[in-house]
Protein backbone atom coordinates (compact mmCIF):
# COMPACT_ATOMS: atom_id res chain seq x y z
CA UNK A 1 191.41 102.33 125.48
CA UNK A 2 188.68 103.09 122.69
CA UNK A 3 189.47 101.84 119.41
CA UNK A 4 188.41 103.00 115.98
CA UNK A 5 186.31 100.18 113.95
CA UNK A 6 188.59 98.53 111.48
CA UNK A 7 188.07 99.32 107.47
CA UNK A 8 186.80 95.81 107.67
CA UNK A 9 184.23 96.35 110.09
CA UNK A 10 183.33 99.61 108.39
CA UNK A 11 183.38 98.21 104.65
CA UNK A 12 180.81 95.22 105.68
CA UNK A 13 177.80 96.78 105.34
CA UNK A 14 177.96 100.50 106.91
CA UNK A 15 174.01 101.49 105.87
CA UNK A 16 172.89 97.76 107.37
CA UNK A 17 175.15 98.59 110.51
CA UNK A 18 173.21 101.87 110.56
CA UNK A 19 169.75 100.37 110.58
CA UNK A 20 170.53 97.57 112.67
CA UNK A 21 171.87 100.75 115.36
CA UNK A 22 168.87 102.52 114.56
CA UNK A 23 166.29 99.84 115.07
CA UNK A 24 167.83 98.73 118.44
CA UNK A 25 168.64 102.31 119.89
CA UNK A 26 164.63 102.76 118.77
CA UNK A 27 163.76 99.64 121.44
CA UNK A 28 166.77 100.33 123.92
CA UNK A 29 165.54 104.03 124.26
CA UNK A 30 161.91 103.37 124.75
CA UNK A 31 162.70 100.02 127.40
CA UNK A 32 164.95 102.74 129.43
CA UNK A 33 164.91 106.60 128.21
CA UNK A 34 167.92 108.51 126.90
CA UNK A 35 169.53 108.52 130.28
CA UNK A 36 168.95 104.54 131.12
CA UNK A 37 169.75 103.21 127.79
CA UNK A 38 173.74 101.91 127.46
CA UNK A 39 175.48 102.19 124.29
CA UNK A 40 176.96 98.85 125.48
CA UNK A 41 172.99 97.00 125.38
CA UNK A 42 172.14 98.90 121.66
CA UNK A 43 175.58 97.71 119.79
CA UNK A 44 174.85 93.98 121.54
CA UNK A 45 170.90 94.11 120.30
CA UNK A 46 172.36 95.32 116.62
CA UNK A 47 174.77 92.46 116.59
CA UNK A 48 177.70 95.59 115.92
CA UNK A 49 180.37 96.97 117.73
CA UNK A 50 179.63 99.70 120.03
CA UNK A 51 182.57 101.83 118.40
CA UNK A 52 180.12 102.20 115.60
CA UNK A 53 177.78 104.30 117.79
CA UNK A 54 180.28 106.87 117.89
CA UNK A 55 181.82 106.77 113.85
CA UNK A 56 178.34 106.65 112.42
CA UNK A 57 176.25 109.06 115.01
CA UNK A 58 178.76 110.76 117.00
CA UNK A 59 178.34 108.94 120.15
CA UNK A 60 174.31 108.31 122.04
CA UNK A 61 173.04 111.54 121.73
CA UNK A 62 173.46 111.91 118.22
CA UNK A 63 172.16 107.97 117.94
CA UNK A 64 169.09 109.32 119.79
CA UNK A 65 168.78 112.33 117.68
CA UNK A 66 169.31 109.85 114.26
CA UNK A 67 166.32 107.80 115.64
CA UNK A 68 164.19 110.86 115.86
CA UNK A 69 165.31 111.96 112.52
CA UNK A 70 164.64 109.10 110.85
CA UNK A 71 161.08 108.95 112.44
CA UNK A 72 160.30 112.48 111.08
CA UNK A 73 161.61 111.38 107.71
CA UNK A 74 159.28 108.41 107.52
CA UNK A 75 156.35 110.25 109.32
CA UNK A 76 154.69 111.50 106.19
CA UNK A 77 154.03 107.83 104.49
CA UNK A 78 152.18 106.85 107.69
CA UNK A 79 149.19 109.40 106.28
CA UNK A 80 149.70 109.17 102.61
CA UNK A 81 146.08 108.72 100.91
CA UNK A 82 144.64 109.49 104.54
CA UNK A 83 142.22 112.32 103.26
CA UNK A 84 140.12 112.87 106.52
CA UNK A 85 141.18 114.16 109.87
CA UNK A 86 139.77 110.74 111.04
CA UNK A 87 141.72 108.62 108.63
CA UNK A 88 144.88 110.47 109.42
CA UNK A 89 144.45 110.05 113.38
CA UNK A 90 143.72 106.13 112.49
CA UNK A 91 147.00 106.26 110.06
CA UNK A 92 148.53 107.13 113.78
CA UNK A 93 147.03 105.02 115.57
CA UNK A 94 147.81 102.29 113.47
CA UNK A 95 151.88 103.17 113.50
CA UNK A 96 151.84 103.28 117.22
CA UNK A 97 150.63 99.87 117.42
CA UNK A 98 153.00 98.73 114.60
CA UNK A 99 155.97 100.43 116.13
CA UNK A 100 155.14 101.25 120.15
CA UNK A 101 159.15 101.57 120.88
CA UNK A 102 158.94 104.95 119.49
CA UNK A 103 155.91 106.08 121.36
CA UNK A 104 157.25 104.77 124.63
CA UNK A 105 160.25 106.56 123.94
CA UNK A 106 158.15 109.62 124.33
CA UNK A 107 156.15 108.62 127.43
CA UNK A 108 159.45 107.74 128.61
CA UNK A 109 160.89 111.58 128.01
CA UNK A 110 157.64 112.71 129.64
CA UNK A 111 158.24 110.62 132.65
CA UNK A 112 161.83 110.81 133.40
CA UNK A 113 161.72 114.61 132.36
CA UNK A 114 164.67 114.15 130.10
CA UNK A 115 165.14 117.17 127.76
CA UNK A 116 168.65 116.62 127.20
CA UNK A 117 168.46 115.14 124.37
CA UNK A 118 165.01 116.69 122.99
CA UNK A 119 165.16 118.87 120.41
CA UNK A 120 162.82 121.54 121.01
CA UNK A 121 162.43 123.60 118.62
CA UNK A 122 162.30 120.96 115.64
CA UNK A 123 159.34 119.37 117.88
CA UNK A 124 157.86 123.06 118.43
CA UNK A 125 157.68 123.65 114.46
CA UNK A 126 156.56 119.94 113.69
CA UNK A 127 153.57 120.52 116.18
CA UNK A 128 152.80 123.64 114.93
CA UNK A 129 152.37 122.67 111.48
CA UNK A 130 149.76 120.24 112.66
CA UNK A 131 147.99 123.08 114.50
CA UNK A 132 148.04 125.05 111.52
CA UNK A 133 146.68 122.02 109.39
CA UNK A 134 143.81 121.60 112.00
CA UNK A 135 143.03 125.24 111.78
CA UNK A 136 142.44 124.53 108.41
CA UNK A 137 140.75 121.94 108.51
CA UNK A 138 138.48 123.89 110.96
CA UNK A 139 137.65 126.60 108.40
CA UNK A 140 137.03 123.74 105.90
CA UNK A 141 134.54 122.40 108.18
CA UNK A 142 136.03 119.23 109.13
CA UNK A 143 136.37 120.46 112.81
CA UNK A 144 134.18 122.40 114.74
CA UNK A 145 134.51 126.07 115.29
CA UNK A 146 134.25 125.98 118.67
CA UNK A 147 137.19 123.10 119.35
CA UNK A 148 140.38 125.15 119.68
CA UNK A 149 142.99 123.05 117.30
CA UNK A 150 145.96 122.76 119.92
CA UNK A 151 143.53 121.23 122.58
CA UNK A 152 142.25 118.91 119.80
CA UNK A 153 145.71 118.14 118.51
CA UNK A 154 146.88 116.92 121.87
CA UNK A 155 143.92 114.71 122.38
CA UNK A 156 143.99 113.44 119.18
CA UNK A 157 147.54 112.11 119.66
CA UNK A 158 146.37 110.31 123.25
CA UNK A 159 143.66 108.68 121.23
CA UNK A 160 146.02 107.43 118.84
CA UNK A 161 148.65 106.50 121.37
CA UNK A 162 146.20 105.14 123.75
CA UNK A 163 146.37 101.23 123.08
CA UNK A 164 150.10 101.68 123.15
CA UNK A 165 150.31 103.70 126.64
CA UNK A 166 147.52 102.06 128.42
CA UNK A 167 147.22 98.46 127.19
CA UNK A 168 145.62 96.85 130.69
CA UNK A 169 143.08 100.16 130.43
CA UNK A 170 141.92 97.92 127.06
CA UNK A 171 142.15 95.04 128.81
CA UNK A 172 140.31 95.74 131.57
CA UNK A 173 137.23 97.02 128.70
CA UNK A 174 137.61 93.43 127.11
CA UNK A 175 139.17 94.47 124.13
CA UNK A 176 142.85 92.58 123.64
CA UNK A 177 145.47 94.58 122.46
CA UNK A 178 147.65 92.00 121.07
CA UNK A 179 144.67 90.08 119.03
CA UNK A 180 145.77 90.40 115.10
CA UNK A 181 142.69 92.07 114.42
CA UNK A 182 142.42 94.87 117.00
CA UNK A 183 145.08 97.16 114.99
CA UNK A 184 142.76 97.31 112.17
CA UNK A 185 139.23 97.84 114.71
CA UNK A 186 140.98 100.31 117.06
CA UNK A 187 141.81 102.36 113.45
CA UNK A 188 138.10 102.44 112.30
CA UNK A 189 136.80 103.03 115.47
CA UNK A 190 139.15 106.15 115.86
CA UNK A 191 138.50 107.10 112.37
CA UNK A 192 134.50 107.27 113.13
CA UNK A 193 134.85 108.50 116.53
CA UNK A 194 136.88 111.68 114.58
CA UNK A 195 134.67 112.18 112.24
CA UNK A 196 132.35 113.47 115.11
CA UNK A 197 134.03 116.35 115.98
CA UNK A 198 132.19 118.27 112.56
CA UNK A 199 129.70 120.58 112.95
């Protein structure tokens, strides 16, 4: 039989609780997608009660929606003072590095084909808004005319997520993902290579 959490288990800390639920759902969902993570695996790595998952989020959907949620929130701090289409594509790339759970928990939505738990149209309007911030960037002259923004867009977010998705494909070029300084390289590089796409 389920059982409630207790007023003591809710009175501890309920925003830490949250966090901790948050930051282990953000690992547990990118080791294993929506449909292979367990509820059972998140509470353990959050050192909470699983019952939690369902008084604070409404059970693992609305954990994986909370996770998304809170990504969006803290998305636009990743390109504060990024004034360049290059700096904000290394601003990116540098977060995916920092934080790959959350890109792998796209790859894995891409791979397993999981939209039960996407939400669409929130995704739809977020990417549009960076299409319509690349087309103006375009008449501003930081793109070319001839690059059509969506097409851009979409690379743009593989070269950012690149070291992340394909970490032997680095490897393999002699360049060592996991070296303290290649976050910071990887960041210029794209940054430079970006700035190419001008006129």
């Amino acid at each position: 039989m389920r059982r409630s959490p207790g007023p003591e288990e809710r009175q501890r800390d309920p925003e830490r609780s949250k966090q901790q639920l948050l930051d282990a759902a953000e690992v547990e969902f990118g080791a294993h997608g929506f449909s292979g993570a367990r509820v059972g695996e998140i509470a353990a790595r959050a050192g909470v009660n699983k019952q939690l998952i369902s008084y604070y989020f409404g059970g693992k959907e609305g954990l994986y929606r909370a996770v998304a949620e809170r990504w969006r929130a803290s998305e636009p701090a990743i390109t504060e003072g990024a004034e360049s289409l290059g700096e904000m594509v290394g601003a990116y790339a540098r977060t995916s590095i920092a934080r790959p759970d959350l890109l792998r928990l796209l790859v894995r939505e891409a791979v397993d084909r999981d939209t039960s738990s996407n939400d669409a149209e929130g995704q739809r309007a977020r990417f549009q808004g960076m299409v319509d911030d690349f087309r103006r960037r375009q008449s501003d002259g930081e793109l070319a005319d001839d690059l059509d923004p969506a097409y851009t867009g979409l690379a743009l977010f593989g070269l950012a997520s690149a070291p992340v998705v394909f970490p032997q494909i680095a490897r393999a070029l002699g360049l060592d993902p996991d070296d303290e300084d290649f976050t910071t390289k990887y960041a210029e590089e794209v940054a430079r290579l970006v700035s190419h796409l001008k006129d």
